[in-house]
N, C-alpha and C. Protein backbone atom coordinates (compact mmCIF):
# COMPACT_ATOMS: atom_id res chain seq x y z
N UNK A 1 50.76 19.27 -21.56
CA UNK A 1 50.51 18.08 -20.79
C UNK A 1 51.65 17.07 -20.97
N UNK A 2 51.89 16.96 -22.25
CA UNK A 2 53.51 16.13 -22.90
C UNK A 2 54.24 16.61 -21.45
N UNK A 3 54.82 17.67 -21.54
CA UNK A 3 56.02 18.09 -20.87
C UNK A 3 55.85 17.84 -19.50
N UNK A 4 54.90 17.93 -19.03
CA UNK A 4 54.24 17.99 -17.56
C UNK A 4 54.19 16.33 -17.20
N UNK A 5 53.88 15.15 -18.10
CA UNK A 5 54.10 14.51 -17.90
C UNK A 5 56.04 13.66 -17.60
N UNK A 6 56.41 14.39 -19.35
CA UNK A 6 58.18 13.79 -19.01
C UNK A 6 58.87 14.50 -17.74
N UNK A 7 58.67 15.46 -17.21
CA UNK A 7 59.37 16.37 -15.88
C UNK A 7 58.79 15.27 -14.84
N UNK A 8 57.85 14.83 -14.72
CA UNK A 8 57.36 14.07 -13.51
C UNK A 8 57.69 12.45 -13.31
N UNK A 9 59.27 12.63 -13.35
CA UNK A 9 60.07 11.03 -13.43
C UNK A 9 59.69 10.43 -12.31
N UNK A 10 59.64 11.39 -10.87
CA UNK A 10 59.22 10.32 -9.70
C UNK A 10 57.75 9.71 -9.86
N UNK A 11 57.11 10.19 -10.22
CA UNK A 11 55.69 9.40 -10.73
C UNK A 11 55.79 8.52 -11.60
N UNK A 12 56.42 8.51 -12.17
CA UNK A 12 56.93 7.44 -13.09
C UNK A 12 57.82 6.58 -12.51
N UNK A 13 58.60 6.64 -11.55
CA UNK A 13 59.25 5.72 -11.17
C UNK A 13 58.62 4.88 -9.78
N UNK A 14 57.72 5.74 -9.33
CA UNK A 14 56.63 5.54 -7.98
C UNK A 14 55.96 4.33 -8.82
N UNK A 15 55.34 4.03 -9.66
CA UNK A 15 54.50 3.72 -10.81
C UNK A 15 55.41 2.15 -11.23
N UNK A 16 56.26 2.22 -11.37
CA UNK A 16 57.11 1.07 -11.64
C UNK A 16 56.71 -0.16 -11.28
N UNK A 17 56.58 -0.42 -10.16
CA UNK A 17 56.65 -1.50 -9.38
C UNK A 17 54.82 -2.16 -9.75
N UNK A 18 53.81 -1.29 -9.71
CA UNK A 18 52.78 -1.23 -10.27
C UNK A 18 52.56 -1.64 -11.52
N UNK A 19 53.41 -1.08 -12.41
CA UNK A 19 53.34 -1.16 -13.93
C UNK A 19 53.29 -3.04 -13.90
N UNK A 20 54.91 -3.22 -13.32
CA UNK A 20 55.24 -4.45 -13.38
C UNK A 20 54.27 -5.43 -13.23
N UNK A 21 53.50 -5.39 -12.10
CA UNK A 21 52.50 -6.27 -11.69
C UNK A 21 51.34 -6.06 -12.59
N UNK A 22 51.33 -5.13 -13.24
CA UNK A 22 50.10 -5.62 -14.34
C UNK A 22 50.26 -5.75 -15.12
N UNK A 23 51.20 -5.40 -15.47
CA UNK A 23 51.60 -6.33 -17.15
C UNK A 23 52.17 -7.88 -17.22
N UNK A 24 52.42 -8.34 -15.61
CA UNK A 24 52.20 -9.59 -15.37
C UNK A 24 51.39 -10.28 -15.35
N UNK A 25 50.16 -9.34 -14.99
CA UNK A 25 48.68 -10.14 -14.94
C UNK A 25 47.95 -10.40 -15.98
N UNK A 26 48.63 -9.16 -17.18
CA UNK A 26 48.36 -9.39 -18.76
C UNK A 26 49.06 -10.15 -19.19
N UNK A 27 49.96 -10.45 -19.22
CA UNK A 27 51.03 -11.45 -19.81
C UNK A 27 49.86 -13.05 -19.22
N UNK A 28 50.18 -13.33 -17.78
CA UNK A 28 48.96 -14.59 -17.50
C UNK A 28 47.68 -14.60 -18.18
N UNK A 29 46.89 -13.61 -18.47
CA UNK A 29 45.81 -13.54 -18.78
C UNK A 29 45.46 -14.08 -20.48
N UNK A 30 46.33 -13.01 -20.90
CA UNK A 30 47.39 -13.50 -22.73
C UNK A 30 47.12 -15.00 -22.94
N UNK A 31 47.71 -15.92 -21.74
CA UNK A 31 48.36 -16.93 -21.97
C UNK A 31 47.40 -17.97 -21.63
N UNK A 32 45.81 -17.23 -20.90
CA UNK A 32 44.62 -18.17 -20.83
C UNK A 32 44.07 -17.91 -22.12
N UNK A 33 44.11 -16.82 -22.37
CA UNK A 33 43.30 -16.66 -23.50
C UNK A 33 43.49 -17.66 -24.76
N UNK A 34 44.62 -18.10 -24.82
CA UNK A 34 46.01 -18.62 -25.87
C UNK A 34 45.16 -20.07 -25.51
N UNK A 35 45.24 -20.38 -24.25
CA UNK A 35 44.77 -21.92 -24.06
C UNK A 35 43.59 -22.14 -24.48
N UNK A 36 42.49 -21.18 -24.50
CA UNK A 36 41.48 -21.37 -24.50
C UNK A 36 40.81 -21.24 -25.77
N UNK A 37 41.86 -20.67 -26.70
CA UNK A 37 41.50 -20.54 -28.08
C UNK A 37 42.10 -21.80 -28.78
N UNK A 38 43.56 -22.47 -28.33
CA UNK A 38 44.08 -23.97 -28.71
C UNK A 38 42.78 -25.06 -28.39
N UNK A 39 42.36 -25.26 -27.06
CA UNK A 39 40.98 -25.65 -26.78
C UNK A 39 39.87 -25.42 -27.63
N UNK A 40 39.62 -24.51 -28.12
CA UNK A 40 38.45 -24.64 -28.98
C UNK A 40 38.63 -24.94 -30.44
N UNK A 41 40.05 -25.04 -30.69
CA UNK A 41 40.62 -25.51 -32.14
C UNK A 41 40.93 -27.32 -32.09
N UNK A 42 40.83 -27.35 -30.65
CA UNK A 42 41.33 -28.70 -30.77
C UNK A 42 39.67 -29.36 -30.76
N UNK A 43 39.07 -28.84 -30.20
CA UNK A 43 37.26 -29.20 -30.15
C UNK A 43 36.93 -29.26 -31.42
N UNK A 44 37.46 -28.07 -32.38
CA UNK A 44 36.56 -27.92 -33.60
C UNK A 44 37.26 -29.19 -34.66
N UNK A 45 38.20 -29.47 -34.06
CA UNK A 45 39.07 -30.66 -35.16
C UNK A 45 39.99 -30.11 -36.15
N UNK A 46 40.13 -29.00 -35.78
CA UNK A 46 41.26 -28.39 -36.51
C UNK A 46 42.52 -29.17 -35.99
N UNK A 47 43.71 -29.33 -37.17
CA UNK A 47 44.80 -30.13 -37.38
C UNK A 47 45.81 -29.04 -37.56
N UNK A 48 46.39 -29.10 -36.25
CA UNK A 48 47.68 -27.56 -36.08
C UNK A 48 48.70 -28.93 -35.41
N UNK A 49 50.20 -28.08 -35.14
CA UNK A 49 51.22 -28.47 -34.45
C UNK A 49 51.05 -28.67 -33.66
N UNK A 50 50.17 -29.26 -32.40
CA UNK A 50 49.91 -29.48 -31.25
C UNK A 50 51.28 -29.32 -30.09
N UNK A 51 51.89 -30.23 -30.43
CA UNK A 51 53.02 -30.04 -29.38
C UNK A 51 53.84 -29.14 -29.32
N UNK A 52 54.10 -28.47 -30.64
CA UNK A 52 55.04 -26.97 -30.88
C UNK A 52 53.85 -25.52 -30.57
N UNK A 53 52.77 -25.77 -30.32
CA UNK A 53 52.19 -24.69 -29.27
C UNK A 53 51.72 -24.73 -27.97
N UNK A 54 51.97 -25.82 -27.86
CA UNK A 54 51.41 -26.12 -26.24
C UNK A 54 53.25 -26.20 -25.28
N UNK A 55 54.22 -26.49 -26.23
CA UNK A 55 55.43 -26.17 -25.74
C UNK A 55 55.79 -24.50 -25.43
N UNK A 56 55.60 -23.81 -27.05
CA UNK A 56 55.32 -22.51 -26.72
C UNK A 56 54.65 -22.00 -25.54
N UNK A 57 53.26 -22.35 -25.34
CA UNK A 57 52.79 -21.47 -24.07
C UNK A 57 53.32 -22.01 -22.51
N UNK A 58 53.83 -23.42 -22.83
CA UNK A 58 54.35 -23.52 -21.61
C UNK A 58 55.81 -22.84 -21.15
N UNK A 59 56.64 -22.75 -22.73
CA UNK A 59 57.84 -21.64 -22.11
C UNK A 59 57.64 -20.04 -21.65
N UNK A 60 56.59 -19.92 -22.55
CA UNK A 60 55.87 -18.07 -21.58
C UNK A 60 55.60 -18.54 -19.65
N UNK A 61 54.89 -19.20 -20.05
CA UNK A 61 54.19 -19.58 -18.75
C UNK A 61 55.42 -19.89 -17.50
N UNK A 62 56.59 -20.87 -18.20
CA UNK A 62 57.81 -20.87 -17.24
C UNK A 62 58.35 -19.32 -17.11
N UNK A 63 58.72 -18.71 -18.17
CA UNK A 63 58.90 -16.99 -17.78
C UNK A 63 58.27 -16.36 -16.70
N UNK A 64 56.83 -16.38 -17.30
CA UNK A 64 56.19 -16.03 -16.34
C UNK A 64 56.55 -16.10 -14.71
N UNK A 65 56.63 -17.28 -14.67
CA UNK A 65 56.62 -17.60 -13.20
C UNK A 65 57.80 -17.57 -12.56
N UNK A 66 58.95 -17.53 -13.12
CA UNK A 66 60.06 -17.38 -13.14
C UNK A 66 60.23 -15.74 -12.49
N UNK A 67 59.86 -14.88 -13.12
CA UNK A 67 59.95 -13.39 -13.15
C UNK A 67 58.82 -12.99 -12.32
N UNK A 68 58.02 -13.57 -12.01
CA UNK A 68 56.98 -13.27 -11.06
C UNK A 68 57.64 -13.57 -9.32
N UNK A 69 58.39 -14.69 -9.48
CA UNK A 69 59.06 -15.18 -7.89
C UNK A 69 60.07 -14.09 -7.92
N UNK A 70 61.18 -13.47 -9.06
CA UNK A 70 62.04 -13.00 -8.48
C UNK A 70 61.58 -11.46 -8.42
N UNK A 71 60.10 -11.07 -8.59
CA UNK A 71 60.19 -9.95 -8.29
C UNK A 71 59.61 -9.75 -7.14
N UNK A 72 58.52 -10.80 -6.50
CA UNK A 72 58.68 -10.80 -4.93
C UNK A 72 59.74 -10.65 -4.34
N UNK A 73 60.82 -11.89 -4.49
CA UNK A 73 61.94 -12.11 -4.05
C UNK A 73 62.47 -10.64 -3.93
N UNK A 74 63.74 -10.28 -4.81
CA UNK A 74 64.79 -9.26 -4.80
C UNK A 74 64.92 -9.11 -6.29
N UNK A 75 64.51 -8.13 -6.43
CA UNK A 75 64.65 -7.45 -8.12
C UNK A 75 64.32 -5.97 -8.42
N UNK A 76 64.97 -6.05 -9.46
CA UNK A 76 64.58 -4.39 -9.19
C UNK A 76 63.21 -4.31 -10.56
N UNK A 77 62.27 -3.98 -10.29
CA UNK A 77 60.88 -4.03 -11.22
C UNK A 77 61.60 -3.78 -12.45
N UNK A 78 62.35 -2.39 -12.52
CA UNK A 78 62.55 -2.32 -14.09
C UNK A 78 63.49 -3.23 -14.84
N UNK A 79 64.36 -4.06 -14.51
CA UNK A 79 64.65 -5.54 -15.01
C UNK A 79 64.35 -6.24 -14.81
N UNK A 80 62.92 -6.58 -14.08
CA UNK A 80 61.91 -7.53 -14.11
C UNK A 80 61.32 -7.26 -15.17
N UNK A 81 60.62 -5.63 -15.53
CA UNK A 81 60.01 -5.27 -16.94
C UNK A 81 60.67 -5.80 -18.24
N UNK A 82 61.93 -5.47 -18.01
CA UNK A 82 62.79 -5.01 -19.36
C UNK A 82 63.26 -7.03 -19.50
N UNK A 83 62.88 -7.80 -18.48
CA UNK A 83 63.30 -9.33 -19.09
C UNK A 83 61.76 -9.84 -19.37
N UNK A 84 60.83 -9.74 -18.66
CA UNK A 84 59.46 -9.51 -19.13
C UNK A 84 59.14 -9.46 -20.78
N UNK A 85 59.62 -7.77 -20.97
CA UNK A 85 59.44 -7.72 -22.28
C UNK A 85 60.09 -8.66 -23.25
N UNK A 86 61.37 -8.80 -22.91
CA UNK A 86 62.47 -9.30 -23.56
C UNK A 86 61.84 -10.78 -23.99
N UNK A 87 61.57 -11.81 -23.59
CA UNK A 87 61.29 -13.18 -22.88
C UNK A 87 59.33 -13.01 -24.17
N UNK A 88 58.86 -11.75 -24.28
CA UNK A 88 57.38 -11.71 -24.87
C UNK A 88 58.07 -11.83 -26.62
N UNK A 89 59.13 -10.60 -26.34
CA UNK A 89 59.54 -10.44 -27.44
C UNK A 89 60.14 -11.65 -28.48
N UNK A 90 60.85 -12.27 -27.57
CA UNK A 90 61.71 -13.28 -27.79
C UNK A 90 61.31 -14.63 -28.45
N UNK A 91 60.03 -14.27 -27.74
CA UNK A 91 59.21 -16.08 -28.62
C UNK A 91 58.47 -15.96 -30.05
């Protein structure tokens, strides 16, 4: 099944453009979750860095949206992926 899968690159590359868009929708989703857990820390009175994580999720969130327009726009998905990752990795 291994092998049957690596021989089948056009399915994998058919798949691309797909991949992209949902690991965009995970990446957004990530990044409610993120708010919504700062939100309930800020409810409970917990005393964190406030502005050095709410800066954080707003630079994902600029990525985000950033890499989301240019892959409507003109991009090729797999360096939309590979700055995607890069940009998750990066913070």
């Amino acid at each position: 099944m291994l092998a049957q899968l690596l021989s089948s690159s056009a399915r994998l590359v058919a798949d691309l453009p797909d991949a992209v868009r949902l690991i965009a929708r995970l990446r957004w989703l990530m990044l409610a979750a993120g708010l919504v857990l700062l939100l309930l820390c800020a409810a409970s009175g917990l005393s964190l860095p406030w502005l050095l994580l709410l800066q954080a999720l707003a630079t994902l969130a600029g990525f985000n949206f950033i890499l989301g327009r240019n892959v409507t726009r003109h991009g090729s998905p797999l360096l939309m992926l590979r700055l995607g990752l890069l940009a998750t990795c990066w913070r």
